[in-house]
C-alpha atoms as a PDB file:
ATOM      1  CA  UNK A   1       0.000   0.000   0.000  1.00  0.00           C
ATOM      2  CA  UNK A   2       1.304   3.325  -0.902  1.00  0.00           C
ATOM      3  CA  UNK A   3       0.738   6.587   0.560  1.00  0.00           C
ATOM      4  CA  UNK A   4      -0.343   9.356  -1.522  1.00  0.00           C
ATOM      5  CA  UNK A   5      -1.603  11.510   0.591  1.00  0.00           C
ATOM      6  CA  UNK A   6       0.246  13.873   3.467  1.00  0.00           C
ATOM      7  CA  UNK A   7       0.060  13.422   7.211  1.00  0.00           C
ATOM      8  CA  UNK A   8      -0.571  16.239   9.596  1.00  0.00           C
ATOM      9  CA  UNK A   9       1.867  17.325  11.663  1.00  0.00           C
ATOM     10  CA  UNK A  10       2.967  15.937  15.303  1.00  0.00           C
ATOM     11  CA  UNK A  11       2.070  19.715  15.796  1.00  0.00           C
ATOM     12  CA  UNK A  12      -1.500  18.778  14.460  1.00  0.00           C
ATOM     13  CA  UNK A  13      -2.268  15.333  16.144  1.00  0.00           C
ATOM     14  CA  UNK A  14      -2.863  16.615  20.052  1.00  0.00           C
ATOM     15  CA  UNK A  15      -6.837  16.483  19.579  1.00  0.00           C
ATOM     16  CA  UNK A  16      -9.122  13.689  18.024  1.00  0.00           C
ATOM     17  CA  UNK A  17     -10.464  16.080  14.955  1.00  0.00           C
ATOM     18  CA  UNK A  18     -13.305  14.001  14.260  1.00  0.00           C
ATOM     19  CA  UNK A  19     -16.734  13.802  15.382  1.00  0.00           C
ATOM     20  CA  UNK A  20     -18.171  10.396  17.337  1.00  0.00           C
ATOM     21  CA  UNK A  21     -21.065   9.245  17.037  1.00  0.00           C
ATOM     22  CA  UNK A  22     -23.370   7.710  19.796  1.00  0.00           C
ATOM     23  CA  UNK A  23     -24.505   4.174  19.331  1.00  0.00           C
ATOM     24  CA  UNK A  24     -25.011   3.171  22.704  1.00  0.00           C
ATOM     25  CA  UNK A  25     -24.369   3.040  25.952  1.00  0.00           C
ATOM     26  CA  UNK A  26     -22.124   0.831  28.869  1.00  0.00           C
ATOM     27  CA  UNK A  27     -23.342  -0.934  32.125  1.00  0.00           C
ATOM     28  CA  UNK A  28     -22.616   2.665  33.734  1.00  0.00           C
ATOM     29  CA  UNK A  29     -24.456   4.904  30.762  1.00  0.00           C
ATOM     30  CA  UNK A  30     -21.180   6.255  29.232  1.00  0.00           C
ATOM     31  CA  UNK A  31     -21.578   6.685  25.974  1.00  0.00           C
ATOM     32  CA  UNK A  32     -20.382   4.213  23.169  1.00  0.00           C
ATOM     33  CA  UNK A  33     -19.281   6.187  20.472  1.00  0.00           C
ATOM     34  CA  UNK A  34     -17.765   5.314  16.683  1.00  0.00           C
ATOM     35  CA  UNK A  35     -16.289   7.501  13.947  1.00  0.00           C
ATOM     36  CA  UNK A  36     -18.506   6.624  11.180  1.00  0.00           C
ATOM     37  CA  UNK A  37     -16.599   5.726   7.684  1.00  0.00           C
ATOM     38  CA  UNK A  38     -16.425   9.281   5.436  1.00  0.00           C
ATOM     39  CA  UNK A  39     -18.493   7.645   2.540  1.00  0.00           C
ATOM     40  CA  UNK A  40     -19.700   3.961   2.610  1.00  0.00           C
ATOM     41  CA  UNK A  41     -18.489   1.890   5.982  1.00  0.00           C
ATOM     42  CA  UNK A  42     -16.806  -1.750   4.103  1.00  0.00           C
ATOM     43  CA  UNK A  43     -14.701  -2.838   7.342  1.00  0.00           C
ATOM     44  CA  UNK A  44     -15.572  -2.060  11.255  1.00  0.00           C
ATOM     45  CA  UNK A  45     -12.060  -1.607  13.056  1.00  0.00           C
ATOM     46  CA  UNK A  46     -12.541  -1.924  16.977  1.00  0.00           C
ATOM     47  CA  UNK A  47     -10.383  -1.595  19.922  1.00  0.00           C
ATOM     48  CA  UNK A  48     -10.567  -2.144  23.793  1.00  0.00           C
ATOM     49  CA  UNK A  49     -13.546  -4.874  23.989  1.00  0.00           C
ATOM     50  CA  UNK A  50     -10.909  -6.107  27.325  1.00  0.00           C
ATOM     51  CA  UNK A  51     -11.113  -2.863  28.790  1.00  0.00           C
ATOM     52  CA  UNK A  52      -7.161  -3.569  30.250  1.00  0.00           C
ATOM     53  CA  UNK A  53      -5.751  -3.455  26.284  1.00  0.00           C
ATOM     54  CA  UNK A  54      -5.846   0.156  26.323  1.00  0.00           C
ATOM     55  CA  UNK A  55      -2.832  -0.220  23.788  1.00  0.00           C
ATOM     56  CA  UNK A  56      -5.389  -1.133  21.367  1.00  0.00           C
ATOM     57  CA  UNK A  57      -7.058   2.382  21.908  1.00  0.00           C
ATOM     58  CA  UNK A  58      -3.847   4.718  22.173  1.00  0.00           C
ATOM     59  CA  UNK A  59      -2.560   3.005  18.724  1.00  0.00           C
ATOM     60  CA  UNK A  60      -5.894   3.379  16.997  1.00  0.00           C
ATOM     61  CA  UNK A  61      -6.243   7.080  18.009  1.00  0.00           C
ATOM     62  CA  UNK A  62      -2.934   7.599  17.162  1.00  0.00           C
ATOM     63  CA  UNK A  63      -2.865   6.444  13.767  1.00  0.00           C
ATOM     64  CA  UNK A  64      -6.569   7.993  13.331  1.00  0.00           C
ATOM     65  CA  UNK A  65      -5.092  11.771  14.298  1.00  0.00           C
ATOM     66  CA  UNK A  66      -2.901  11.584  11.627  1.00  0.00           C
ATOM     67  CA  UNK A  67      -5.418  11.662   9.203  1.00  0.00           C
ATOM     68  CA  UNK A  68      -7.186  14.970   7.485  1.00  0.00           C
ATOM     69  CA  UNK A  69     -10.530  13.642   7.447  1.00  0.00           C
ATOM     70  CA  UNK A  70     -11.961  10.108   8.648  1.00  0.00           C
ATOM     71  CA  UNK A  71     -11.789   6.870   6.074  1.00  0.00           C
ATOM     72  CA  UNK A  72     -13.852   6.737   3.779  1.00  0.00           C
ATOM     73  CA  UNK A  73     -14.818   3.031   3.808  1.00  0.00           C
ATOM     74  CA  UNK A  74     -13.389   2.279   7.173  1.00  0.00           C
ATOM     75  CA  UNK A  75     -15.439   3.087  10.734  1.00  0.00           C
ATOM     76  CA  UNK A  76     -13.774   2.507  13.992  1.00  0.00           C
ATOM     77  CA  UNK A  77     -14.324   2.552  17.678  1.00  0.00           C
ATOM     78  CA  UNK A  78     -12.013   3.400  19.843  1.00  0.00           C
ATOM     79  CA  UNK A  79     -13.002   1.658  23.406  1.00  0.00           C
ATOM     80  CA  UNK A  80     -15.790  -1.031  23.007  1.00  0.00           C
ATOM     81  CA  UNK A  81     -15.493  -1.672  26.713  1.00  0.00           C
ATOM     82  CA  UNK A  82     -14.911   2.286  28.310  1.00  0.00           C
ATOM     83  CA  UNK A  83     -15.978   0.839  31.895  1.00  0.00           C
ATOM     84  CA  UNK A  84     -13.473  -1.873  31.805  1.00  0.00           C
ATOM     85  CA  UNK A  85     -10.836   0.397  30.578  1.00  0.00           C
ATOM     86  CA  UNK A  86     -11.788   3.211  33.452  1.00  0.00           C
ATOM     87  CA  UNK A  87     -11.529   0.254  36.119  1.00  0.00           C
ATOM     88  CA  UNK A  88      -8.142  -0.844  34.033  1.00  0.00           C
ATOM     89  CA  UNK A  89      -9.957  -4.421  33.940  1.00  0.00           C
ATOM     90  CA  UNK A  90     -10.731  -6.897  31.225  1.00  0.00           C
ATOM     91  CA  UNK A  91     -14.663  -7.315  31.987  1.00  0.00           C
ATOM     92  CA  UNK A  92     -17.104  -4.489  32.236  1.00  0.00           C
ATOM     93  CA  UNK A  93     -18.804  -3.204  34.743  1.00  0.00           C
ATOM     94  CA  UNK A  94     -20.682  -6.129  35.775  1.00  0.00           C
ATOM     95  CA  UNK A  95     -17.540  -8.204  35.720  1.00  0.00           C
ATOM     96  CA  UNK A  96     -18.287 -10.136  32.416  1.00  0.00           C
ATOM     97  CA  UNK A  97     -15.916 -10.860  29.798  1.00  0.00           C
ATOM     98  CA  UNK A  98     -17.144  -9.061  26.675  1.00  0.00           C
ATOM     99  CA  UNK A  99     -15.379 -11.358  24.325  1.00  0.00           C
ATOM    100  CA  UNK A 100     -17.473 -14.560  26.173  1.00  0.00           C
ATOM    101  CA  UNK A 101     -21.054 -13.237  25.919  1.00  0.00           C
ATOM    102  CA  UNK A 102     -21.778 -12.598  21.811  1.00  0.00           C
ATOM    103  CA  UNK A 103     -24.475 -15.125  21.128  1.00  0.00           C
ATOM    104  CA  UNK A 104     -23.170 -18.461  19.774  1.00  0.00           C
ATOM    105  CA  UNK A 105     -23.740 -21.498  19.463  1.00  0.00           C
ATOM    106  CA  UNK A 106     -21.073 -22.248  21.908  1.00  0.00           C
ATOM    107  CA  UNK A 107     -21.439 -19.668  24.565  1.00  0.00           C
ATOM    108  CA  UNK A 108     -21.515 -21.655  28.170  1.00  0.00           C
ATOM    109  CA  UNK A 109     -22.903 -19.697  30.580  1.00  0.00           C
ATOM    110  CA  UNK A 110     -19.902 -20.357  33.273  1.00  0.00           C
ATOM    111  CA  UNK A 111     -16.805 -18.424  34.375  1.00  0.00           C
ATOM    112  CA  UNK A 112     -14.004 -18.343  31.864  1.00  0.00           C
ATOM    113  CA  UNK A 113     -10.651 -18.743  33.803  1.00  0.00           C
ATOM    114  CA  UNK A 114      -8.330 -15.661  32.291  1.00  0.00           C
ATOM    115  CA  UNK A 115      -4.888 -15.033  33.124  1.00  0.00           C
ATOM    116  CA  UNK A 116      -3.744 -11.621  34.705  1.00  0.00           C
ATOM    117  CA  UNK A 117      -0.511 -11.659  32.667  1.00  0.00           C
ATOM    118  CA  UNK A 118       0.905 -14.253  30.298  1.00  0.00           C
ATOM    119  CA  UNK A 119       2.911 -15.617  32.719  1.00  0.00           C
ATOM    120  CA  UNK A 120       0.157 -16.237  35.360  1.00  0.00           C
ATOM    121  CA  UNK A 121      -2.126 -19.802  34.951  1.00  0.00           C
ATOM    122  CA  UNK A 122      -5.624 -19.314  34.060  1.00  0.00           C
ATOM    123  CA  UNK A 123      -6.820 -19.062  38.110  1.00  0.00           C
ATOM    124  CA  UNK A 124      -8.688 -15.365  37.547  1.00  0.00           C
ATOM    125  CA  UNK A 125     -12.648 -15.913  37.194  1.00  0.00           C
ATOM    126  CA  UNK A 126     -15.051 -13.525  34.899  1.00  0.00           C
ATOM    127  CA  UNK A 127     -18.348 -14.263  33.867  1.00  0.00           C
ATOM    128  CA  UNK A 128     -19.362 -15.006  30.678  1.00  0.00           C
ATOM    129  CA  UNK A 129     -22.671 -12.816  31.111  1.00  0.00           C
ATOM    130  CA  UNK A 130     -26.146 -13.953  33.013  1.00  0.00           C
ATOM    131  CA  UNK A 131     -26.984 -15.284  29.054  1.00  0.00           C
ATOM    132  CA  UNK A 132     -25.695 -15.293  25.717  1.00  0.00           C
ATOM    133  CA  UNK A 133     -25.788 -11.266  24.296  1.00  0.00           C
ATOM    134  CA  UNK A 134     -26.656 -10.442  27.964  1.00  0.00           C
ATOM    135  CA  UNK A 135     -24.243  -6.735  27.975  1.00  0.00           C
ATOM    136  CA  UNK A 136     -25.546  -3.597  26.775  1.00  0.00           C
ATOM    137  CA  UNK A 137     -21.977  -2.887  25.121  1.00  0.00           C
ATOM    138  CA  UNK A 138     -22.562  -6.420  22.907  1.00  0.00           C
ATOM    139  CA  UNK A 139     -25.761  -6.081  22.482  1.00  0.00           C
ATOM    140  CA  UNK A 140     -24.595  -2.228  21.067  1.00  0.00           C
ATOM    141  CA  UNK A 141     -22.006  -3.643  19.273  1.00  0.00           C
ATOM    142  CA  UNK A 142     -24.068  -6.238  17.293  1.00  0.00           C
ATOM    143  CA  UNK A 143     -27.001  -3.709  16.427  1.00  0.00           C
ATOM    144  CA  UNK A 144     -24.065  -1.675  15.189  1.00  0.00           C
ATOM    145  CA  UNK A 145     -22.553  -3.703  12.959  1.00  0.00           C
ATOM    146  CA  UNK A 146     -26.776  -4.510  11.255  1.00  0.00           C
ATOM    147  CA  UNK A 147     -27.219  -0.874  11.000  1.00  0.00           C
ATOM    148  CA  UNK A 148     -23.593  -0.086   8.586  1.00  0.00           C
ATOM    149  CA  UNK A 149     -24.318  -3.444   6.968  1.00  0.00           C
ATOM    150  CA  UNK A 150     -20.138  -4.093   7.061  1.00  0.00           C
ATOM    151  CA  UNK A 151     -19.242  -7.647   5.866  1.00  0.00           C
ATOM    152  CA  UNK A 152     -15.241  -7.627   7.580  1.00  0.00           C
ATOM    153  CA  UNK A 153     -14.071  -6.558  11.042  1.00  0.00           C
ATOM    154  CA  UNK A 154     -10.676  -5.988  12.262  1.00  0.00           C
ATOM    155  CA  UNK A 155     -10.732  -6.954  16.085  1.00  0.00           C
ATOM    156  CA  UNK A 156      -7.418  -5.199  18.053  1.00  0.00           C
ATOM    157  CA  UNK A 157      -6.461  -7.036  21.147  1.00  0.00           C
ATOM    158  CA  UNK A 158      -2.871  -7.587  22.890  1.00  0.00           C
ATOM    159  CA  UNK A 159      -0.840  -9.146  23.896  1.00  0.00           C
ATOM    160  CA  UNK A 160      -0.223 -12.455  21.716  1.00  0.00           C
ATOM    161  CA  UNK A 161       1.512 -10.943  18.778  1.00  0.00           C
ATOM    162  CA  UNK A 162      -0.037 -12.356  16.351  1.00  0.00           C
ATOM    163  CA  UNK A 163      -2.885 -11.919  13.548  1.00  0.00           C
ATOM    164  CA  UNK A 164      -5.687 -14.750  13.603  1.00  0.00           C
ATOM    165  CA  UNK A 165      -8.045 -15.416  11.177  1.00  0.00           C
ATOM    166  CA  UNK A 166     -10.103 -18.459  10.120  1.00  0.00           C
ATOM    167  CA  UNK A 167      -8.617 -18.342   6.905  1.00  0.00           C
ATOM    168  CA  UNK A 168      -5.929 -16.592   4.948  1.00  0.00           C
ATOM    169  CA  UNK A 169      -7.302 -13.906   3.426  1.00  0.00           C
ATOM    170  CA  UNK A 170      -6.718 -10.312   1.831  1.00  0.00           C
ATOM    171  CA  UNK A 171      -7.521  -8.245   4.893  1.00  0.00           C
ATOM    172  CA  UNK A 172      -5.546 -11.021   7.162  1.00  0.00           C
ATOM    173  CA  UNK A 173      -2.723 -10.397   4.595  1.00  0.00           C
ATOM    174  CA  UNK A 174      -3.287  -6.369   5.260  1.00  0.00           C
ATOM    175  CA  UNK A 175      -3.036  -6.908   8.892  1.00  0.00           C
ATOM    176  CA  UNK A 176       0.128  -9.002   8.274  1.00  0.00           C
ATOM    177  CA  UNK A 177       1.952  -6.062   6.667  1.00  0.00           C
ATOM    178  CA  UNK A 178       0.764  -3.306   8.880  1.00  0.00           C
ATOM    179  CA  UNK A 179       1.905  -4.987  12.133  1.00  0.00           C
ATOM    180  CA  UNK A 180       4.627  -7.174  11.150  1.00  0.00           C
ATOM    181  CA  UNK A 181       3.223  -9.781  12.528  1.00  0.00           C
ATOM    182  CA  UNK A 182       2.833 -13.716  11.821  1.00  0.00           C
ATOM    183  CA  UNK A 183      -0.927 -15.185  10.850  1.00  0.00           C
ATOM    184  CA  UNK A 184      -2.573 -18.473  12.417  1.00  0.00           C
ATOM    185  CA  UNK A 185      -5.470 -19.649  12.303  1.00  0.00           C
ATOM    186  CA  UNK A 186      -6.844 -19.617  16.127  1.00  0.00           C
ATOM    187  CA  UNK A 187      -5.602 -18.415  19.181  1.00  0.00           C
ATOM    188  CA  UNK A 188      -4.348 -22.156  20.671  1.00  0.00           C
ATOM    189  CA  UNK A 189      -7.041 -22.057  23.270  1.00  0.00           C
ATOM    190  CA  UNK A 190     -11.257 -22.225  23.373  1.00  0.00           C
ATOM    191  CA  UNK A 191     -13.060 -18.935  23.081  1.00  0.00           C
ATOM    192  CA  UNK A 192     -16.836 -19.832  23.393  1.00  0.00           C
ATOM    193  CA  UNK A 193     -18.829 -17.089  23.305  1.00  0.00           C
ATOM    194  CA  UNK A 194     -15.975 -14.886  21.401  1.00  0.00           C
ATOM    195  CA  UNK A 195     -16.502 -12.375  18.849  1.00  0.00           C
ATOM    196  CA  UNK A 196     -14.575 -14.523  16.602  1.00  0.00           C
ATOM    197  CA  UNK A 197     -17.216 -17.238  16.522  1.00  0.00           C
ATOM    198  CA  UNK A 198     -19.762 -15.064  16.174  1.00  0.00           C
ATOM    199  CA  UNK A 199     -19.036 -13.368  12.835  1.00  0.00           C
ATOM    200  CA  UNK A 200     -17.717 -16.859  11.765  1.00  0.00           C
ATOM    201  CA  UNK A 201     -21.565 -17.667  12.543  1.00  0.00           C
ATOM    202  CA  UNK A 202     -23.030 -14.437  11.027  1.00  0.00           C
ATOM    203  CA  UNK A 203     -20.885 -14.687   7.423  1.00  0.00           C
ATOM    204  CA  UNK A 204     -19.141 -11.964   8.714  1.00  0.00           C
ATOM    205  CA  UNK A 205     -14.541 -12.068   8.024  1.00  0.00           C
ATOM    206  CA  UNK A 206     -13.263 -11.033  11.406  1.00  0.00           C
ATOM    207  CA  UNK A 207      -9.438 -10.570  11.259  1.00  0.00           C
ATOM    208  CA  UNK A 208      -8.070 -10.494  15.478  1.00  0.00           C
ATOM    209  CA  UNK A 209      -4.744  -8.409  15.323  1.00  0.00           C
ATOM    210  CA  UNK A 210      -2.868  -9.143  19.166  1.00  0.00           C
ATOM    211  CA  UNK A 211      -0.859  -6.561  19.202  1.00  0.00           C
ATOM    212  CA  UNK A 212       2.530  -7.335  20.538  1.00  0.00           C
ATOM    213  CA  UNK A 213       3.702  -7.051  24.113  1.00  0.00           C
ATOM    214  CA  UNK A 214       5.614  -3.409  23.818  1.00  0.00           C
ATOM    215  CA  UNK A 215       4.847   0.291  25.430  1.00  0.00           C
ATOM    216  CA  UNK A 216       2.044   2.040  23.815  1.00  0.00           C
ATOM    217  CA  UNK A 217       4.729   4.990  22.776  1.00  0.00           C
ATOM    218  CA  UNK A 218       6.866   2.116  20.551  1.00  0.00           C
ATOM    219  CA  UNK A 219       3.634   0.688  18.659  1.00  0.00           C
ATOM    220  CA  UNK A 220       2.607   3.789  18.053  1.00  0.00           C
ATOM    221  CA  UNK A 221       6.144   4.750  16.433  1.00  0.00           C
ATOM    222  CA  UNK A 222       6.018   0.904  14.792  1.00  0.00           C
ATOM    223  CA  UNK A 223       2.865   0.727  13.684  1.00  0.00           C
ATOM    224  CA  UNK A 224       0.663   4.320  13.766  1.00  0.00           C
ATOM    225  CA  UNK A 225       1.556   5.316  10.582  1.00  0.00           C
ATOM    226  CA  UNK A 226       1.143   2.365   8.271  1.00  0.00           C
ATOM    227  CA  UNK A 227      -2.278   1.891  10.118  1.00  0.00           C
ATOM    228  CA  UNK A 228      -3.359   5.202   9.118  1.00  0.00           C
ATOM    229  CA  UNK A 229      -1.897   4.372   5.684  1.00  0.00           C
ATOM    230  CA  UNK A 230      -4.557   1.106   5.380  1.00  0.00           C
ATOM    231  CA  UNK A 231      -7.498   3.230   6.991  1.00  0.00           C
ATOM    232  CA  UNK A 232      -7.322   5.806   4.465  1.00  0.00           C
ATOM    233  CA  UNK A 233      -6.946   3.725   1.668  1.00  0.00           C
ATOM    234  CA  UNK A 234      -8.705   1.034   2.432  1.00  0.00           C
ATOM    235  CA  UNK A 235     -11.412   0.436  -0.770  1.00  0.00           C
END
């Protein structure tokens, strides 16, 4: 992909230009907000469903301030999960893991065992939601995704360092050369209830970048600008 366009300055990038729009609301009525695609949306790019991978939002932001205007085929929200990320915790406000509770064929409504770091075993308990779809910010999230009628998604998590996708496709490919990182198919462990499984159910492509394990200030330097290179010309 090549750039024919210019960036604003580092003078320039201080403030978000660009205005959000509401499309929902969290467990404790903040807003959930997107920047809608300048012209037609074709691919939904979300950050911060754990509310802990604030990476996910810094990077996004970052490479979204460099921009004039927003995509024009590419809509993105910034923090899918604003309680978790005001508590610095991977569930929302009612302690369920966002990521567990789409509705699927496999969702089990029990605690999902998640691990506080990568090192740590899978001892820390969340819940997967009282039933499948239970959370307002999933429930927003899904009616979103109806309403632009988008067909691919672009999921940003951390920290694996990887890009999954059921199959190898052109976006997964895109995601590939943006982050420098390796493709699989799967994460290596269950995810009932993920959003994964439900666009795999819905005919929707979901691509799941996991963003390395590195200081927001070095993926943004890595990785902000060729980001905002795919967003803005991404047909």
């Amino acid at each position: 992909m090549t750039t024919d366009f210019a960036f604003r300055s580092g003078a320039e990038q201080g403030i978000f230009p660009f205005e959000l729009v509401e499309y929902g609301h969290s467990v404790e009525g903040v807003p959930l907000r997107y920047l809608p695609a300048k012209k037609e949306a074709r691919l939904l790019v979300f950050a911060a469903i754990h509310g802990e991978e604030s990476e996910t939002t810094f990077l996004l932001s970052r490479a979204l301030r460099k921009l004039f205007s927003a995509p024009d085929y590419v809509a993105c929200i910034l923090t899918a999960n604003p309680d978790g990320m005001l508590r610095g915790t991977r569930c929302n406000a009612n302690g369920v893991d966002l990521n567990r509770n789409f509705p699927t064929s496999n969702w089990k409504a029990e605690k999902t065992l998640v691990r506080l770091v990568l090192e740590a075993p899978r001892e820390t308990e969340l819940s997967t939601g009282s039933s499948a779809g239970s959370e307002p910010e999933t429930q927003a999230l899904i009616a979103l995704i109806q309403k632009l009628g988008v067909k691919k998604v672009v999921s940003l998590h951390a920290p694996l360092g990887l890009v999954d996708s059921d199959f190898h496709t052109e976006l997964a490919v895109q995601m590939e050369n943006v982050f420098a990182l390796p493709w699989q198919s799967g994460v290596g462990y269950p995810t009932p209830g993920s959003f994964g499984t439900y666009a795999a159910e819905k005919n929707l492509e979901c691509v799941t970048v996991e963003l390395p394990r590195e200081a927001p200030e070095i993926l943004a330097i890595r990785h902000a600008e060729k980001l905002a290179d795919f967003l803005q010309n991404y047909r």
